[in-house]
C-alpha atoms as a PDB file:
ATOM      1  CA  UNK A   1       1.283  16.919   2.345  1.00  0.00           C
ATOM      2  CA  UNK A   2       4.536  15.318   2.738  1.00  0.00           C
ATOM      3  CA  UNK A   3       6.904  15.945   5.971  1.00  0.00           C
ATOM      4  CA  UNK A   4      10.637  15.476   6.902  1.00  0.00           C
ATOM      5  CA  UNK A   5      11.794  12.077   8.565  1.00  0.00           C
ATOM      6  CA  UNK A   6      14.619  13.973  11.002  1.00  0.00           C
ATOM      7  CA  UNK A   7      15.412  17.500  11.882  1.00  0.00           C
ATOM      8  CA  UNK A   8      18.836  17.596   9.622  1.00  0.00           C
ATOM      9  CA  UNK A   9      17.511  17.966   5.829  1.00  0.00           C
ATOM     10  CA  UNK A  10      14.430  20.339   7.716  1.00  0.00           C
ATOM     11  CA  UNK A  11      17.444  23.093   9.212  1.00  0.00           C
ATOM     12  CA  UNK A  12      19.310  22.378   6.400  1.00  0.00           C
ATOM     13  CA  UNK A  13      16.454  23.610   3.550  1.00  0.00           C
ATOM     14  CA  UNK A  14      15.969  26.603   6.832  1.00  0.00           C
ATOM     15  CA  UNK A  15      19.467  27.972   6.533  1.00  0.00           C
ATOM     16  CA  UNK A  16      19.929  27.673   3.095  1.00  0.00           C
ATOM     17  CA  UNK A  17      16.636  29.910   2.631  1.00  0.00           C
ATOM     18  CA  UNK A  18      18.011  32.675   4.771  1.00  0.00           C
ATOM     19  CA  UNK A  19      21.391  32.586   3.150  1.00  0.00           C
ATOM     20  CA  UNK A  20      19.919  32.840  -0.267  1.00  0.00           C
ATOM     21  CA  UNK A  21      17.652  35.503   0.646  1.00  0.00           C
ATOM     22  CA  UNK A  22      20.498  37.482   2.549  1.00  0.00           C
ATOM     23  CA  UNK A  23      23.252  36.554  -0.143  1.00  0.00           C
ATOM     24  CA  UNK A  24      20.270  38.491  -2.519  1.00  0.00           C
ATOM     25  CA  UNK A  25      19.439  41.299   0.361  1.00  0.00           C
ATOM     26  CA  UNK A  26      23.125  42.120   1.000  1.00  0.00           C
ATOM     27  CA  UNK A  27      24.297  41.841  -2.756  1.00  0.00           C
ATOM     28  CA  UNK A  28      21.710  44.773  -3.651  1.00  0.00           C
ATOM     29  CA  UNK A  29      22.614  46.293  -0.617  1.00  0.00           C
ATOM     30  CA  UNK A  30      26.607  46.308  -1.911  1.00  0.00           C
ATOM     31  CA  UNK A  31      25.328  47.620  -5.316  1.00  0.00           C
ATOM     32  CA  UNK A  32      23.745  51.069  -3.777  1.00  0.00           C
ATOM     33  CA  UNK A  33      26.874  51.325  -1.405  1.00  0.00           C
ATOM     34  CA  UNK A  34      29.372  51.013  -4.253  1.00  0.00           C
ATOM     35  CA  UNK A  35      27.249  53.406  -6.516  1.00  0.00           C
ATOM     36  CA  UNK A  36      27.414  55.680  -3.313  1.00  0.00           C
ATOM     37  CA  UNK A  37      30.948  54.840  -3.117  1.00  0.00           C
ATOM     38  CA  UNK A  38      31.404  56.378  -6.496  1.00  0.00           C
ATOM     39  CA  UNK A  39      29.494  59.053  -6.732  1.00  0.00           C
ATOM     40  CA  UNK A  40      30.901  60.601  -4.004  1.00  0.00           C
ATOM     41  CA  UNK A  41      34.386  59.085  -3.858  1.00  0.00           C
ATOM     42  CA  UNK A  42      33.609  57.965  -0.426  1.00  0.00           C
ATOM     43  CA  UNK A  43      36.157  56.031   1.247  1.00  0.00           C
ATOM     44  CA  UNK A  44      33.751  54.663   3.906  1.00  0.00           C
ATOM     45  CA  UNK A  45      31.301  53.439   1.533  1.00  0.00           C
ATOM     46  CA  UNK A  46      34.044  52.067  -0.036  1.00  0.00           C
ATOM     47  CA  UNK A  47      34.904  49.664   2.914  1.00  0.00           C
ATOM     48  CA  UNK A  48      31.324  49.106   3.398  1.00  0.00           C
ATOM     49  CA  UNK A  49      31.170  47.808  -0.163  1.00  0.00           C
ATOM     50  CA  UNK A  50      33.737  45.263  -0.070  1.00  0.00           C
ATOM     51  CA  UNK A  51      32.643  44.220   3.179  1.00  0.00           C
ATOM     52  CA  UNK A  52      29.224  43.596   1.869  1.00  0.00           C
ATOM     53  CA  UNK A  53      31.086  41.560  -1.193  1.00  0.00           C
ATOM     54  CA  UNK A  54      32.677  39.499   1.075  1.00  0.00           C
ATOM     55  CA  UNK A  55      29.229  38.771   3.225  1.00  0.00           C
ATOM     56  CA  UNK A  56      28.135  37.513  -0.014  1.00  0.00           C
ATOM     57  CA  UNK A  57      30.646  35.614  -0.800  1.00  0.00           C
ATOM     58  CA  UNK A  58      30.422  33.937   2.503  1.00  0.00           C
ATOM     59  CA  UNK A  59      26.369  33.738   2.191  1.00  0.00           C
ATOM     60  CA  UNK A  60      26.837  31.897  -0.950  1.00  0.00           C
ATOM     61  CA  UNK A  61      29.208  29.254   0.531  1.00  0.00           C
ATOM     62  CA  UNK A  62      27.200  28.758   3.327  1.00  0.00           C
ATOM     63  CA  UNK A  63      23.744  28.553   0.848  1.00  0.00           C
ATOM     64  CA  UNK A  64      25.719  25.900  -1.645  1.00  0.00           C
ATOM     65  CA  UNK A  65      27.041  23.653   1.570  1.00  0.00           C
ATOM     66  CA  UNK A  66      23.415  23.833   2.969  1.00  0.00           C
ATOM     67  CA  UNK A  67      21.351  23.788  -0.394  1.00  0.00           C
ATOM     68  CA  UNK A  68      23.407  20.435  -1.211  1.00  0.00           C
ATOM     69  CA  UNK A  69      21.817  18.693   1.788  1.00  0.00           C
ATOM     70  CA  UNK A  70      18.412  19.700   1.788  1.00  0.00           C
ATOM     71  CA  UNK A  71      16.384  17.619  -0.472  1.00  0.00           C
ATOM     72  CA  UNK A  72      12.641  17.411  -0.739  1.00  0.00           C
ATOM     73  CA  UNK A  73      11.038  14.233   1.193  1.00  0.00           C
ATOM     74  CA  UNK A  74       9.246  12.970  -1.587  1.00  0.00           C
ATOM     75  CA  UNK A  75      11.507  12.843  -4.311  1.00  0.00           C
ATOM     76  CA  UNK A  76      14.935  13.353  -3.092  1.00  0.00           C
ATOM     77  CA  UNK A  77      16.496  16.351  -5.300  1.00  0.00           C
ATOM     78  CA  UNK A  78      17.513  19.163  -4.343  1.00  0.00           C
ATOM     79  CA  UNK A  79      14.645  22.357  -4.636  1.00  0.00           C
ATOM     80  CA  UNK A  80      17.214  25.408  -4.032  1.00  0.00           C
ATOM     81  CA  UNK A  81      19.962  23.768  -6.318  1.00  0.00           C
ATOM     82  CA  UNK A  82      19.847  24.613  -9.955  1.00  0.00           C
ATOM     83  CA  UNK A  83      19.950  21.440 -12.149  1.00  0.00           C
ATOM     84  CA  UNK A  84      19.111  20.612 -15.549  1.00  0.00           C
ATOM     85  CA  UNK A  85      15.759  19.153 -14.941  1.00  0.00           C
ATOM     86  CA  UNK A  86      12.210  19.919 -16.122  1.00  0.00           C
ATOM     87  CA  UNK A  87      10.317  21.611 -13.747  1.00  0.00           C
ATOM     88  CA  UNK A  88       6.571  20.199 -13.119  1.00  0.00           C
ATOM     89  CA  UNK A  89       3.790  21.964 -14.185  1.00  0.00           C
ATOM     90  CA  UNK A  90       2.893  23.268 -10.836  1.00  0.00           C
ATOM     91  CA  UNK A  91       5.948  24.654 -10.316  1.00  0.00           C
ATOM     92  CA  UNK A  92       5.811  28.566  -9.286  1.00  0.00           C
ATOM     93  CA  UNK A  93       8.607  31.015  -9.774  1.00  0.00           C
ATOM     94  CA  UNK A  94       9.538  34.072  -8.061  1.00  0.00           C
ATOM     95  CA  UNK A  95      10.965  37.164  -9.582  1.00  0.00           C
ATOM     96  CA  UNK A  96      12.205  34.678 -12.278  1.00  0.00           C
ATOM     97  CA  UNK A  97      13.728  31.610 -10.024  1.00  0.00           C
ATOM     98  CA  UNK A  98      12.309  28.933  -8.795  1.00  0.00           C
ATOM     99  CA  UNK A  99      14.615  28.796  -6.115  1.00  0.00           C
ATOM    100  CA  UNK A 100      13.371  32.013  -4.471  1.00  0.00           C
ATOM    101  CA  UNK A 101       9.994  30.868  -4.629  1.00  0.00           C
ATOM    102  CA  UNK A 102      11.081  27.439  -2.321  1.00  0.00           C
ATOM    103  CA  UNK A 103      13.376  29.698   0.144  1.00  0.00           C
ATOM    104  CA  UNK A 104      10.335  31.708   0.412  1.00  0.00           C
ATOM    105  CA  UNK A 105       7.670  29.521   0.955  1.00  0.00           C
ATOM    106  CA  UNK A 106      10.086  27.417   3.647  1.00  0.00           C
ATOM    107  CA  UNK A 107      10.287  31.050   5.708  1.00  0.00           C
ATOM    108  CA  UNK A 108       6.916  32.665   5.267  1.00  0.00           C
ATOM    109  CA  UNK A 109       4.519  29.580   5.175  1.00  0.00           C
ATOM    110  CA  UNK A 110       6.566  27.011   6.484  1.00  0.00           C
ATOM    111  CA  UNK A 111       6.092  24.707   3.488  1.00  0.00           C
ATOM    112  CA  UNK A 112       6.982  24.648   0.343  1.00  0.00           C
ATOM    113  CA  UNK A 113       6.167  23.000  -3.337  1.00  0.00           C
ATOM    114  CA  UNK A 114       8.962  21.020  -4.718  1.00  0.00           C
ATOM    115  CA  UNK A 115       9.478  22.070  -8.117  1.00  0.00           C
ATOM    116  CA  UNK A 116      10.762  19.052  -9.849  1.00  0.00           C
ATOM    117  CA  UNK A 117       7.791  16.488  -8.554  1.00  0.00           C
ATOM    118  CA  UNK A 118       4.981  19.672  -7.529  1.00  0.00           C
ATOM    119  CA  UNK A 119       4.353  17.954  -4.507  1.00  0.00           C
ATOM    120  CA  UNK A 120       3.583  20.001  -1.183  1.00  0.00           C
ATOM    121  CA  UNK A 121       5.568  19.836   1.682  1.00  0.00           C
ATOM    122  CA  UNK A 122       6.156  20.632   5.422  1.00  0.00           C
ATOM    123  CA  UNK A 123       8.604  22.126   6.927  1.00  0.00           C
ATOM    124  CA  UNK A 124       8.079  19.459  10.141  1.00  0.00           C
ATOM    125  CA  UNK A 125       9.492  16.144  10.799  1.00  0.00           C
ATOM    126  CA  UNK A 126       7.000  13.071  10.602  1.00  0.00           C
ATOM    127  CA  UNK A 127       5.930  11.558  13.884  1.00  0.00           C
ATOM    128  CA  UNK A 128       7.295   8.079  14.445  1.00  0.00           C
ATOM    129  CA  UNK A 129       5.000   5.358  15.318  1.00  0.00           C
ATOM    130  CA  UNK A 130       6.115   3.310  17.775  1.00  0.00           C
ATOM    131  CA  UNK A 131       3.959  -0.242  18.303  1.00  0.00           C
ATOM    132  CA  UNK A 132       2.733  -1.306  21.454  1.00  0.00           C
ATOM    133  CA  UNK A 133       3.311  -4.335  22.358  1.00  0.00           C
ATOM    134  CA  UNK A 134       0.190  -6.715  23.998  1.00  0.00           C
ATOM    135  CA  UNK A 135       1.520  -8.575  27.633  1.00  0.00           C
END
């Protein structure tokens, strides 16, 4: 397994995970409110919905800012950014997205599988080796 060389790409692939996974969470969570809100021509719900819009909106910023910077340690590109590349053959998906798979595996196992090079790896930053010198 593979492992960060500093702690900035590691909390950057972190916080992008939990801003994709709350931009999904709190987009659902707008959907019910604004089917509440119009079913029962609810003016609170209807606050609550655009408040939840604009908690996605601000989830998605943060996840594209964040997503841009994390990149795997092996082979450099981005996992939670969509591209245009093949995926590797070991590649899993999640609920249809490969990207959902990586956010989860960073905050459940605390690796992940990179899906453009298939390679595993940790959510921990490398230990540097430091040689001792002989007096």
């Amino acid at each position: 397994m593979h492992a960060f060389h500093s702690h900035r790409p590691l909390w950057h692939l972190r916080l992008s995970s939990i801003a994709l996974w709350g931009m999904l969470l709190v987009f659902l969570l707008a959907m019910g409110m604004g089917l509440l809100a119009v079913l029962h021509a609810s003016v609170l719900a209807m606050k609550g919905t655009i408040f939840c819009v604009c908690l996605v909106v601000a989830l998605a910023l943060l996840y594209r800012l964040m997503a841009g910077s994390a990149s795997c340690p092996l082979c450099r590109n981005q996992p939670l950014v969509a591209k245009g590349c093949q995926k590797h053959r070991k590649a899993h998906q999640l609920l249809g997205s490969y990207r959902l798979e990586v956010a989860s595996s960073v905050l459940l196992h605390n690796s992940f599988r990179c899906p453009y090079c298939g390679e595993s790896s940790r959510c921990l930053v490398r230990e540097r080796c430091v040689a001792e010198e002989d007096s």
